[in-house]
C-alpha atoms as a PDB file:
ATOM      1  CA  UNK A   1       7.370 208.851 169.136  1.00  0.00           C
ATOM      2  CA  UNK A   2       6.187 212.100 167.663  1.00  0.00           C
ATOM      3  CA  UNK A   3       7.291 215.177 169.518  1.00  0.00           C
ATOM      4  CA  UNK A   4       3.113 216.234 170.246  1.00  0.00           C
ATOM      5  CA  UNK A   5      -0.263 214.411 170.765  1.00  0.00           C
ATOM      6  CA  UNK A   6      -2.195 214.016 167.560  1.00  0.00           C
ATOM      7  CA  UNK A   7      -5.470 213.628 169.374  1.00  0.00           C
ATOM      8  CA  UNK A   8      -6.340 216.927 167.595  1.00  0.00           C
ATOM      9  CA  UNK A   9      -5.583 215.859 164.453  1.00  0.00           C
ATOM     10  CA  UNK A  10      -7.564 212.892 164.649  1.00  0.00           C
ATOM     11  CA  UNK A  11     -11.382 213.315 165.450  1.00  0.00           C
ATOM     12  CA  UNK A  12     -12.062 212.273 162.140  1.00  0.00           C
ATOM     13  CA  UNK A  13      -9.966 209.110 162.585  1.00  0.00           C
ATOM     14  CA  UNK A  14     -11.927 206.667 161.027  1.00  0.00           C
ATOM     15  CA  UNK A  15     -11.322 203.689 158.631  1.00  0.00           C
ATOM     16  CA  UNK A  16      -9.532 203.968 155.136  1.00  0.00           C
ATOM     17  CA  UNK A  17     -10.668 202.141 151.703  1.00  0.00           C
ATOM     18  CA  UNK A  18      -8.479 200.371 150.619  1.00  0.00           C
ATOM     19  CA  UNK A  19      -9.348 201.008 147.019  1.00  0.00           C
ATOM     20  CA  UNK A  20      -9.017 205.180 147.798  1.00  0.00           C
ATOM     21  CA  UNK A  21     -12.648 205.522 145.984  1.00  0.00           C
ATOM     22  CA  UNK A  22     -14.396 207.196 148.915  1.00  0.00           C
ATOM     23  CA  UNK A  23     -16.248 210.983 148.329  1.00  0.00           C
ATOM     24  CA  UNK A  24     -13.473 213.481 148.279  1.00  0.00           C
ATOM     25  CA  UNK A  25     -14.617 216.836 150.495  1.00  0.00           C
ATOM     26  CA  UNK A  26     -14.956 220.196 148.785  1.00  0.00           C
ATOM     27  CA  UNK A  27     -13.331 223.255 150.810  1.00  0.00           C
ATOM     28  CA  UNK A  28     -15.205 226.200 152.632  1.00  0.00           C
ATOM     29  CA  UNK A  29     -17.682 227.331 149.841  1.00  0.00           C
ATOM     30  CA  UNK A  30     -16.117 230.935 150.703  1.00  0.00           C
ATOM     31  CA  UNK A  31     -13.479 230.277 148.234  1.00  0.00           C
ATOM     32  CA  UNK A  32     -16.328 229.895 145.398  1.00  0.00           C
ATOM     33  CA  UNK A  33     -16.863 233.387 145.008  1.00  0.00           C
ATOM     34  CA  UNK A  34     -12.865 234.610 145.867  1.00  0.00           C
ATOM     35  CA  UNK A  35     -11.834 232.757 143.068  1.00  0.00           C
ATOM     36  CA  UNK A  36     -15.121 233.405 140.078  1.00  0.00           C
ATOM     37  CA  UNK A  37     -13.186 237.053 140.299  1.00  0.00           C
ATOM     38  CA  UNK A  38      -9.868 235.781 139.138  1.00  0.00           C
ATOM     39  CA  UNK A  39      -9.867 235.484 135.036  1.00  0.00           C
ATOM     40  CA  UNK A  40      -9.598 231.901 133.844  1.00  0.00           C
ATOM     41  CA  UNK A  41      -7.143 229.558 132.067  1.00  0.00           C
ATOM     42  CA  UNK A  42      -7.325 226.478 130.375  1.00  0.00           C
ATOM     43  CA  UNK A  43      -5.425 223.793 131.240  1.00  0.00           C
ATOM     44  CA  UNK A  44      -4.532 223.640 127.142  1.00  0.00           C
ATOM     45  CA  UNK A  45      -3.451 227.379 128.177  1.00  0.00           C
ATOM     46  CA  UNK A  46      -1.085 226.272 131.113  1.00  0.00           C
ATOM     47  CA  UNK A  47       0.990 224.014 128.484  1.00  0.00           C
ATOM     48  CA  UNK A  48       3.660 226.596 128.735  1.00  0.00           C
ATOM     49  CA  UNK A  49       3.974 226.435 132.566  1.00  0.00           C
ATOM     50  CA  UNK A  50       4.425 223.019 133.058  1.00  0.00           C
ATOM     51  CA  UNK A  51       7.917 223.397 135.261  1.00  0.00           C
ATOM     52  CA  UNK A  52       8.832 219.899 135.312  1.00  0.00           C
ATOM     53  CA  UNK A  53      12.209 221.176 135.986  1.00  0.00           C
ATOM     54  CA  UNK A  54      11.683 224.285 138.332  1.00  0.00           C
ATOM     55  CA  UNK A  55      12.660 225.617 141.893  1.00  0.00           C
ATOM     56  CA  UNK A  56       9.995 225.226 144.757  1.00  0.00           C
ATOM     57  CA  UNK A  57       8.803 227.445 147.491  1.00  0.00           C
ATOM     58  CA  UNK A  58       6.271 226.283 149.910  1.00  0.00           C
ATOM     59  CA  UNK A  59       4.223 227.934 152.685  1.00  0.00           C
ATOM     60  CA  UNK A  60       2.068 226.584 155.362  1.00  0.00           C
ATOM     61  CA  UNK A  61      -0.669 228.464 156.706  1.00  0.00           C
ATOM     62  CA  UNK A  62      -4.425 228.741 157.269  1.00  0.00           C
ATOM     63  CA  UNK A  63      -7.116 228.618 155.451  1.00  0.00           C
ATOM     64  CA  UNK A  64      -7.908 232.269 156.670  1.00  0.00           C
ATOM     65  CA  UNK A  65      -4.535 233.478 155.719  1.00  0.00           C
ATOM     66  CA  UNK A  66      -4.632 232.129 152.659  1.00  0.00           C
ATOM     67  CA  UNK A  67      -8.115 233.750 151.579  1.00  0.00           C
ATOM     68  CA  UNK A  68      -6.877 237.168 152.770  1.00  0.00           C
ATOM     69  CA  UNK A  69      -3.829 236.604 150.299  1.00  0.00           C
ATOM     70  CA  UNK A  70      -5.859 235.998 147.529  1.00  0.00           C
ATOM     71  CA  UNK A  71      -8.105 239.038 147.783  1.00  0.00           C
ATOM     72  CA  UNK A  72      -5.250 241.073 146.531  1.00  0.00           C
ATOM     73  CA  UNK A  73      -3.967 239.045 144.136  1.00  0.00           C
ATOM     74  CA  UNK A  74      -6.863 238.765 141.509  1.00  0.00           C
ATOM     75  CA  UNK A  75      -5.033 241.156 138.931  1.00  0.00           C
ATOM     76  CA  UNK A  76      -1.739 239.426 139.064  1.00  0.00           C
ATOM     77  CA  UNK A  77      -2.595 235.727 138.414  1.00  0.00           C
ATOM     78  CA  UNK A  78      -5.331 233.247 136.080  1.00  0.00           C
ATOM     79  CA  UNK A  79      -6.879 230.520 137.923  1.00  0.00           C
ATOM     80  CA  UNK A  80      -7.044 227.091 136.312  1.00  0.00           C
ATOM     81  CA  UNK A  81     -10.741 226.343 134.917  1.00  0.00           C
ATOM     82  CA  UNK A  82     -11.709 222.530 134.550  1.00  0.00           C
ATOM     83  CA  UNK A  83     -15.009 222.812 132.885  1.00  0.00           C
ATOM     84  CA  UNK A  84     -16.422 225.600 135.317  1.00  0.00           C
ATOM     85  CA  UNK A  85     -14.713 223.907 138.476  1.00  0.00           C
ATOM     86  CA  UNK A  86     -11.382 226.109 140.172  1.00  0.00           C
ATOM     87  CA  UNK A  87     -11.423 223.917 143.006  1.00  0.00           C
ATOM     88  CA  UNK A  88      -9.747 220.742 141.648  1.00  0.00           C
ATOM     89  CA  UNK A  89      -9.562 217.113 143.562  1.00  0.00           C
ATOM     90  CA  UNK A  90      -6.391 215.455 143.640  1.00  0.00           C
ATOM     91  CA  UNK A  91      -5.448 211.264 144.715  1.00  0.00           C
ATOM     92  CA  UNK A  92      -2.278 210.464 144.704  1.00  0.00           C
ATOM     93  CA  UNK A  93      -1.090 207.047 146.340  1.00  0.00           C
ATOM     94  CA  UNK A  94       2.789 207.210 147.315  1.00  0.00           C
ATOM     95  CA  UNK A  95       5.206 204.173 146.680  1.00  0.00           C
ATOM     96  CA  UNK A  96       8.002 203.156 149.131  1.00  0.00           C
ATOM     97  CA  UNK A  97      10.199 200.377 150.447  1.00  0.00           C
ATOM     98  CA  UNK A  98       8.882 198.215 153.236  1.00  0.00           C
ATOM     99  CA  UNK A  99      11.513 200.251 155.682  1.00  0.00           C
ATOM    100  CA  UNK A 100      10.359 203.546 154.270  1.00  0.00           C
ATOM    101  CA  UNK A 101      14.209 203.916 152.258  1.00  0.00           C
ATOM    102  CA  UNK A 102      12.634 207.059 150.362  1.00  0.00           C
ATOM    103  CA  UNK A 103      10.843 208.579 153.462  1.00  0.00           C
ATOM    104  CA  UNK A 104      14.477 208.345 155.537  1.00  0.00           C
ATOM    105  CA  UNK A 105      15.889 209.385 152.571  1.00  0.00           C
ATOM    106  CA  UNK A 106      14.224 212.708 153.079  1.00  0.00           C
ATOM    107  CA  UNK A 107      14.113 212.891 156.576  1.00  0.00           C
ATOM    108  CA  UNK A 108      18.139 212.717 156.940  1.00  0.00           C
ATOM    109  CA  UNK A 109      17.778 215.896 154.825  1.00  0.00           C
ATOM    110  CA  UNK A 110      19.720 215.316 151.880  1.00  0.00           C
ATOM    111  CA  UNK A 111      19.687 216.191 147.968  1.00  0.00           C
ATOM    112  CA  UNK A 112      19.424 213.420 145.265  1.00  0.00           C
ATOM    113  CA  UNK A 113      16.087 211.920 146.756  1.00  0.00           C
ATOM    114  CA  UNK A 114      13.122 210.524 144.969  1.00  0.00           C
ATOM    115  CA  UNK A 115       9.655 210.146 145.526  1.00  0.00           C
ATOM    116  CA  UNK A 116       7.232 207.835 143.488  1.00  0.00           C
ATOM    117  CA  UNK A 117       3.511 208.047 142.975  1.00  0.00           C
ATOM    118  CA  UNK A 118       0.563 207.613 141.280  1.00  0.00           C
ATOM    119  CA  UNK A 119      -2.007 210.443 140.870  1.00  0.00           C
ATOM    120  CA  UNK A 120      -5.051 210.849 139.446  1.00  0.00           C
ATOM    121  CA  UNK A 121      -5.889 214.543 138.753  1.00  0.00           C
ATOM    122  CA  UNK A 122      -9.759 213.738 139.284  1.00  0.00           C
ATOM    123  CA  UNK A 123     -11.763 216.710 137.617  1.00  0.00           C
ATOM    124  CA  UNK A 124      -9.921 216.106 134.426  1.00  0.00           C
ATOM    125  CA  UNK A 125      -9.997 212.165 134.126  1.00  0.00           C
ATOM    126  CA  UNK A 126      -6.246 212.019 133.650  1.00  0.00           C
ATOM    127  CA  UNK A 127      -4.241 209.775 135.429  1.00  0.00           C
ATOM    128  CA  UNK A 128      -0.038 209.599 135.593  1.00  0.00           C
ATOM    129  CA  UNK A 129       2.606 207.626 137.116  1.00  0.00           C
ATOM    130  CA  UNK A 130       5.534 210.616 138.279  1.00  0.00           C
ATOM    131  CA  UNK A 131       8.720 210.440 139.743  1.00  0.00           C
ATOM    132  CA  UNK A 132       9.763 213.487 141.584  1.00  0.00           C
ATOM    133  CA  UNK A 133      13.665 214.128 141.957  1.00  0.00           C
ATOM    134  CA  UNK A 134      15.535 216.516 144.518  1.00  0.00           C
ATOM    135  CA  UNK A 135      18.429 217.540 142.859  1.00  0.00           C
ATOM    136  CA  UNK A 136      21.988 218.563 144.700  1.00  0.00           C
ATOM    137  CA  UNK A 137      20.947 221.958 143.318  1.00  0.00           C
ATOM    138  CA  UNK A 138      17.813 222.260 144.997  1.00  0.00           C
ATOM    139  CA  UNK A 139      16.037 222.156 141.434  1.00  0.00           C
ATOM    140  CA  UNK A 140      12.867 219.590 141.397  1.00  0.00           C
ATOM    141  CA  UNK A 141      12.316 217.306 138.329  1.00  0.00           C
ATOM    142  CA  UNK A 142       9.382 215.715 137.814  1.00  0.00           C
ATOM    143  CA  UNK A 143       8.854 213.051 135.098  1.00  0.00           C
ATOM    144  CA  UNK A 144       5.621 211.518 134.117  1.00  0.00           C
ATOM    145  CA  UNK A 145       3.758 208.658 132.099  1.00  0.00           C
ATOM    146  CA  UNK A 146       0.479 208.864 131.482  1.00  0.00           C
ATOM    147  CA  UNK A 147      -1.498 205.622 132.521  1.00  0.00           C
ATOM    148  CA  UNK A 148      -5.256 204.532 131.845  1.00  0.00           C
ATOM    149  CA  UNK A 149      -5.946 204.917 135.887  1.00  0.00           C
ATOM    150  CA  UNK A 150      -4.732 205.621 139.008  1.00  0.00           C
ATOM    151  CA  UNK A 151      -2.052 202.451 139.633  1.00  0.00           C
ATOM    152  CA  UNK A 152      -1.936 200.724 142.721  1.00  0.00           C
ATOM    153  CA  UNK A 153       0.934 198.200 141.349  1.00  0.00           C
ATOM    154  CA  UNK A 154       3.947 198.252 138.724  1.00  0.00           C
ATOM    155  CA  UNK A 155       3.465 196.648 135.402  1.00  0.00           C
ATOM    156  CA  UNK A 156       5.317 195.545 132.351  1.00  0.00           C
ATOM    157  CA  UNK A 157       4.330 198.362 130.777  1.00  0.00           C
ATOM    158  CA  UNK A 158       5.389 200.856 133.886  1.00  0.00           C
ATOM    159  CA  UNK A 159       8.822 199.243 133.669  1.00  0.00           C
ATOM    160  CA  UNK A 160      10.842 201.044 131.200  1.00  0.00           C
ATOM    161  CA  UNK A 161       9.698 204.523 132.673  1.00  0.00           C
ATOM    162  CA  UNK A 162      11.133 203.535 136.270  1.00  0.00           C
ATOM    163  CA  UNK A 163      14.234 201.804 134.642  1.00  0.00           C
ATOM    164  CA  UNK A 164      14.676 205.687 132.839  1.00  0.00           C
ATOM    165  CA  UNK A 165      13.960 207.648 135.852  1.00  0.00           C
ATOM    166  CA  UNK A 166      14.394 205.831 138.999  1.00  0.00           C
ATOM    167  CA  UNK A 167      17.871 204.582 140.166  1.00  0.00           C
ATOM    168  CA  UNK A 168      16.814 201.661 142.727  1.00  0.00           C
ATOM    169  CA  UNK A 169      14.676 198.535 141.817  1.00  0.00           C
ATOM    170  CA  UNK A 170      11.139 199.671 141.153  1.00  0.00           C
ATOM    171  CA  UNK A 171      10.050 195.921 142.443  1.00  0.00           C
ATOM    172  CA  UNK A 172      11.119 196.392 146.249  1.00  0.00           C
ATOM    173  CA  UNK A 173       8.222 199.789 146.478  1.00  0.00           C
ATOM    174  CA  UNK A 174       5.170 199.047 147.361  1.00  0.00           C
ATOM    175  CA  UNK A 175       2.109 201.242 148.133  1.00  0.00           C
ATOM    176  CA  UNK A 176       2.477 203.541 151.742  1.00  0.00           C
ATOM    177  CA  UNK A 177       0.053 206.046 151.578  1.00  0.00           C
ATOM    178  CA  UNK A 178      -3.020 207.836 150.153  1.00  0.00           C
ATOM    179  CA  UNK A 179      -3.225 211.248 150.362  1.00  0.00           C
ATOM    180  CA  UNK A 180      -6.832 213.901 148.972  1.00  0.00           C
ATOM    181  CA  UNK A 181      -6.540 217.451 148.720  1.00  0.00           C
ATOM    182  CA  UNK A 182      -8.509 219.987 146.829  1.00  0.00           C
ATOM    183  CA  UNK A 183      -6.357 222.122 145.109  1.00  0.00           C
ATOM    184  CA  UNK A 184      -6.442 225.597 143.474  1.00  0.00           C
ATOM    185  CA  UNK A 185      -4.001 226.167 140.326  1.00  0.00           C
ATOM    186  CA  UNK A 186      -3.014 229.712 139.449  1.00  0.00           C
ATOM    187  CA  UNK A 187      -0.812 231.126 136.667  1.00  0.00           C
ATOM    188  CA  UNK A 188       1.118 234.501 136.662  1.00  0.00           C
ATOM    189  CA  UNK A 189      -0.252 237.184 134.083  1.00  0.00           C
ATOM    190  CA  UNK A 190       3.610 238.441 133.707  1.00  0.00           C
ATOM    191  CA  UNK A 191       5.900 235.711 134.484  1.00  0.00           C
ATOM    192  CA  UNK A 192       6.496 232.480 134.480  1.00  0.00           C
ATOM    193  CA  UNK A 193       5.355 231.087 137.738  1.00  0.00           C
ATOM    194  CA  UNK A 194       2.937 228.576 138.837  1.00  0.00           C
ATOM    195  CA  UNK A 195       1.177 228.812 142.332  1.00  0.00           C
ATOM    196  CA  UNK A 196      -1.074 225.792 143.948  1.00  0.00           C
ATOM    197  CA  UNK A 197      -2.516 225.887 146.941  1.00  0.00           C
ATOM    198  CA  UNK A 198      -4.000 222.659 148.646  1.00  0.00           C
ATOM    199  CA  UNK A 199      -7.090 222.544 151.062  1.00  0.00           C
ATOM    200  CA  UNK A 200      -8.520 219.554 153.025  1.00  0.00           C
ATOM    201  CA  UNK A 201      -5.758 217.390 153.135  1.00  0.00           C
ATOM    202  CA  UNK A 202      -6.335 214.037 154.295  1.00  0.00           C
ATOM    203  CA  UNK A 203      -4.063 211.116 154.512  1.00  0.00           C
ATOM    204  CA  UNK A 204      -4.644 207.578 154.851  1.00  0.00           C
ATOM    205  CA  UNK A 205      -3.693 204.049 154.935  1.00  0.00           C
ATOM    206  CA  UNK A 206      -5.550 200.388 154.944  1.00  0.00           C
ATOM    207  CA  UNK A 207      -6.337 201.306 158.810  1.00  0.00           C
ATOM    208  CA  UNK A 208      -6.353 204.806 159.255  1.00  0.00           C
ATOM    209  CA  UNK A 209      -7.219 208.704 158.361  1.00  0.00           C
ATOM    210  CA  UNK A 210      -5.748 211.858 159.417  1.00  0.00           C
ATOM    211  CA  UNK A 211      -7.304 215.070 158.160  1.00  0.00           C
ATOM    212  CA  UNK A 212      -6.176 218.418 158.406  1.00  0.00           C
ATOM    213  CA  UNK A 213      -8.676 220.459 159.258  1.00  0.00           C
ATOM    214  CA  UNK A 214      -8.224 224.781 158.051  1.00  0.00           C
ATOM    215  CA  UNK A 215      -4.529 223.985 157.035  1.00  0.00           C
ATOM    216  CA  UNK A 216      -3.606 225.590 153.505  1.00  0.00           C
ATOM    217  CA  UNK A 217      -0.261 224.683 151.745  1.00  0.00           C
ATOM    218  CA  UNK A 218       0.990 226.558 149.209  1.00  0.00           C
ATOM    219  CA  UNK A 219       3.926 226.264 146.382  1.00  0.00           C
ATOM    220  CA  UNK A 220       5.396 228.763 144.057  1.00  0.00           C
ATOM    221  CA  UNK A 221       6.697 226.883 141.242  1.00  0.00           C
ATOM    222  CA  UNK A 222       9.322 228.935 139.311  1.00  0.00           C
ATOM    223  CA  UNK A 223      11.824 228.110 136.367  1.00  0.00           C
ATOM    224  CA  UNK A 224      14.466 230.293 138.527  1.00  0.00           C
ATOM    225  CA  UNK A 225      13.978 231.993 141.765  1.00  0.00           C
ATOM    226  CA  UNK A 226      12.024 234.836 141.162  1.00  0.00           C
ATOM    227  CA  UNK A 227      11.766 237.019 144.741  1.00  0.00           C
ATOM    228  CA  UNK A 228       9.488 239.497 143.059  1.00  0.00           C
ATOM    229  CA  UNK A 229       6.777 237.316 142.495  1.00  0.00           C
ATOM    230  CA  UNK A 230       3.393 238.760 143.682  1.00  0.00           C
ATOM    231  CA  UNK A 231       2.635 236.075 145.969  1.00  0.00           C
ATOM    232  CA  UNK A 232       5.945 235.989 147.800  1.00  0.00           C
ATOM    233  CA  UNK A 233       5.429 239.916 148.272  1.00  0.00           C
ATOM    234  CA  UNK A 234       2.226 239.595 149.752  1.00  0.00           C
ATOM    235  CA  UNK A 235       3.962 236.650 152.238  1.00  0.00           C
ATOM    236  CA  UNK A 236       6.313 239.239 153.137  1.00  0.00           C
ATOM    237  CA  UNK A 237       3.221 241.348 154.060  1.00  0.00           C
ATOM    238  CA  UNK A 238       1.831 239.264 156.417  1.00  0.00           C
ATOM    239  CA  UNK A 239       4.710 238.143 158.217  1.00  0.00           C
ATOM    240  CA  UNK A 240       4.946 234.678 156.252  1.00  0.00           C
ATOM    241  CA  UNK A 241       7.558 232.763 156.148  1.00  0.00           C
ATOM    242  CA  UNK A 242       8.239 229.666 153.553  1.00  0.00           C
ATOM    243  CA  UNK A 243       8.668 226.600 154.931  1.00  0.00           C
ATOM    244  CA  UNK A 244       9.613 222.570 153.813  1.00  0.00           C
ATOM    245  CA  UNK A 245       6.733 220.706 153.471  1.00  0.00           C
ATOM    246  CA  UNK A 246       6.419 217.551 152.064  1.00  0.00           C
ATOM    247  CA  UNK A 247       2.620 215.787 151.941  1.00  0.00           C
ATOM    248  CA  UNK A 248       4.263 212.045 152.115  1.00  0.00           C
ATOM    249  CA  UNK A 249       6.347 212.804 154.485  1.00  0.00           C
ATOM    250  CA  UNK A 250       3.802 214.835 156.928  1.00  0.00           C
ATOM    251  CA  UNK A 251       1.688 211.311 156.153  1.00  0.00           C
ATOM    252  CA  UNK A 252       3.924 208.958 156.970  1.00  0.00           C
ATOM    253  CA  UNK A 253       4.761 210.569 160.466  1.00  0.00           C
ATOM    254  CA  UNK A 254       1.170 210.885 160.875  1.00  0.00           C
ATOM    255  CA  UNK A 255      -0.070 207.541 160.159  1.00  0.00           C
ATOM    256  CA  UNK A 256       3.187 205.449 160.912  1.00  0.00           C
ATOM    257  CA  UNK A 257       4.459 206.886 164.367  1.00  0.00           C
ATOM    258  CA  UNK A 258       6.801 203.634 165.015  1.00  0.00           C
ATOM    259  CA  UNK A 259       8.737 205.926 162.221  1.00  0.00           C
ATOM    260  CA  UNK A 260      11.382 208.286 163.369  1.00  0.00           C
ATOM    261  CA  UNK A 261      10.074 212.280 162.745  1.00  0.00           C
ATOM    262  CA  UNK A 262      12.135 214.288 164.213  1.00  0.00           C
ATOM    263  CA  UNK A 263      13.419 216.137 161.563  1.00  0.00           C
ATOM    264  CA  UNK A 264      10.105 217.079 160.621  1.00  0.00           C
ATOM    265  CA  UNK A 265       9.032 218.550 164.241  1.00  0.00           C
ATOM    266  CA  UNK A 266       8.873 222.405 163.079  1.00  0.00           C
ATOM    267  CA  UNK A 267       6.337 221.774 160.641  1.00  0.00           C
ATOM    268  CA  UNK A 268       4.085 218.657 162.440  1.00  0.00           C
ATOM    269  CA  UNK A 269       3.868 221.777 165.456  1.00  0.00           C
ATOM    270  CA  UNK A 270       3.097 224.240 162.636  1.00  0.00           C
ATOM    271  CA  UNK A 271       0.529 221.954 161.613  1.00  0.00           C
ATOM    272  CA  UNK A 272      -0.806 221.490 165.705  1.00  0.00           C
ATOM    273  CA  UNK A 273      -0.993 224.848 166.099  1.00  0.00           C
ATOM    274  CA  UNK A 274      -3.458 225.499 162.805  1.00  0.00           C
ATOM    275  CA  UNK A 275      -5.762 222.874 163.254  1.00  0.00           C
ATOM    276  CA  UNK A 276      -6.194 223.845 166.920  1.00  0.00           C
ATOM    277  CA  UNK A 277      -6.370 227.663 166.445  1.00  0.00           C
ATOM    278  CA  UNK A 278     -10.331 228.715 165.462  1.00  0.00           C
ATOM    279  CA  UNK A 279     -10.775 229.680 161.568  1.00  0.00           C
ATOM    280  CA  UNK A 280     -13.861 232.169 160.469  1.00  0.00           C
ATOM    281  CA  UNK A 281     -14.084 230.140 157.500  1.00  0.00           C
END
């Protein structure tokens, strides 16, 4: 059982596609202007931030929050530009075992844990297969192969990636989840830091959606930990604190309560408490 009612979280439970093709949501138009004031970057220009092997720092928090942070931060970071758009869609679909070995993997809160999807960064018409590891050091490394389309299923020519970067037999995972987000990419003018922050998440399954309606979640993606990154001083300044947050596992307890969660119950009554407090935007 999860430890609250998701009623709140679900008047816009309706039924999932199967083939995760529906119309993806844009956020609040508010953000259009906010972020036409930050100077751009290409994402030929971001080459040099790509942190594959970084440490993470994630914060949970509303949309209006978030939109107050970034009105002081326009002279500190670039925003990502995809052929005029700074609001970027994101698919991924996540892989797992039929009894969710990744997911408790995670949940029992240990190092060394994996998790495996497919993404298709939608603006930009690429498409990648990436393995995400949780090292005993806290470091995250991400490896990725490039694939024609978003995969729903392993292939021959999928197999010697997972062989190289995935200890357990690629055949037993199967596809779990679906998760949309719109996501905004920014760069550090004087470091090297990444920073995305993800708006209208939804997550779904053959039977069922869950969006999150005013929740923001944002990562600072460093190649060491950097404390006086812009962003985490301007956290500090309104009382933020980071906090775990993983978008597969928020989905799975979301969509598959007959899973245990409890682990996870600090952020799913973050979550409660942002979707049911009002947002100006």
């Amino acid at each position: 059982m999860l430890p609250f009612n998701l009623d709140t979280l679900k008047k816009t439970y309706t039924p999932a596609l199967k083939n995760g093709t529906r119309k993806m949501a844009r956020p609040h138009t508010a953000f259009v202007p906010l972020l036409a004031s930050f100077a751009p970057i290409s994402l030929a220009q971001m080459a040099g931030v790509a942190l594959l092997d970084r440490m993470d720092t994630k914060y949970v928090m509303s949309e209006t929050q978030l939109y107050q942070a970034l009105t002081t931060l326009r002279e500190e970071y670039w925003v990502l530009d995809i052929n005029a758009v700074r609001l970027n869609q994101y698919r991924t679909l996540y892989f797992d075992t039929a009894d969710f070995m990744l997911y408790h993997r995670h949940h029992a809160g240990g190092h060394n844990r994996y998790k495996v999807r497919s993404r298709e960064y939608v603006d930009s018409h690429l498409s990648f297969l990436e393995i995400k590891y949780k090292a005993g050091n806290a470091r995250t490394l991400k490896s990725r192969l490039q694939t024609p389309a978003l995969l729903t299923q392993f292939s021959a020519d999928t197999h010697p990636f997972m062989d190289a970067h995935f200890p357990f037999a690629a055949e037993y995972l199967e596809p779990k989840l679906w998760n949309e987000y719109v996501r905004v990419t920014l760069v550090n003018k004087h470091a090297p830091e990444r920073l995305t922050l993800d708006l209208n998440l939804r997550f779904y399954n053959d039977e069922h959606t869950v969006s999150l309606p005013g929740v923001a979640i944002a990562e600072v993606k460093q190649a060491g930990h950097n404390p006086r990154s812009p962003f985490f001083q301007q956290m500090r300044a309104m009382n933020l604190r980071p906090m775990g947050f993983s978008k597969y596992c928020m989905g799975v307890t979301m969509l598959y309560p007959e899973v245990k969660a409890n682990h996870f119950k600090p952020q799913l009554r973050e979550i409660e408490n942002l979707v049911s407090t009002p947002n100006f935007m």
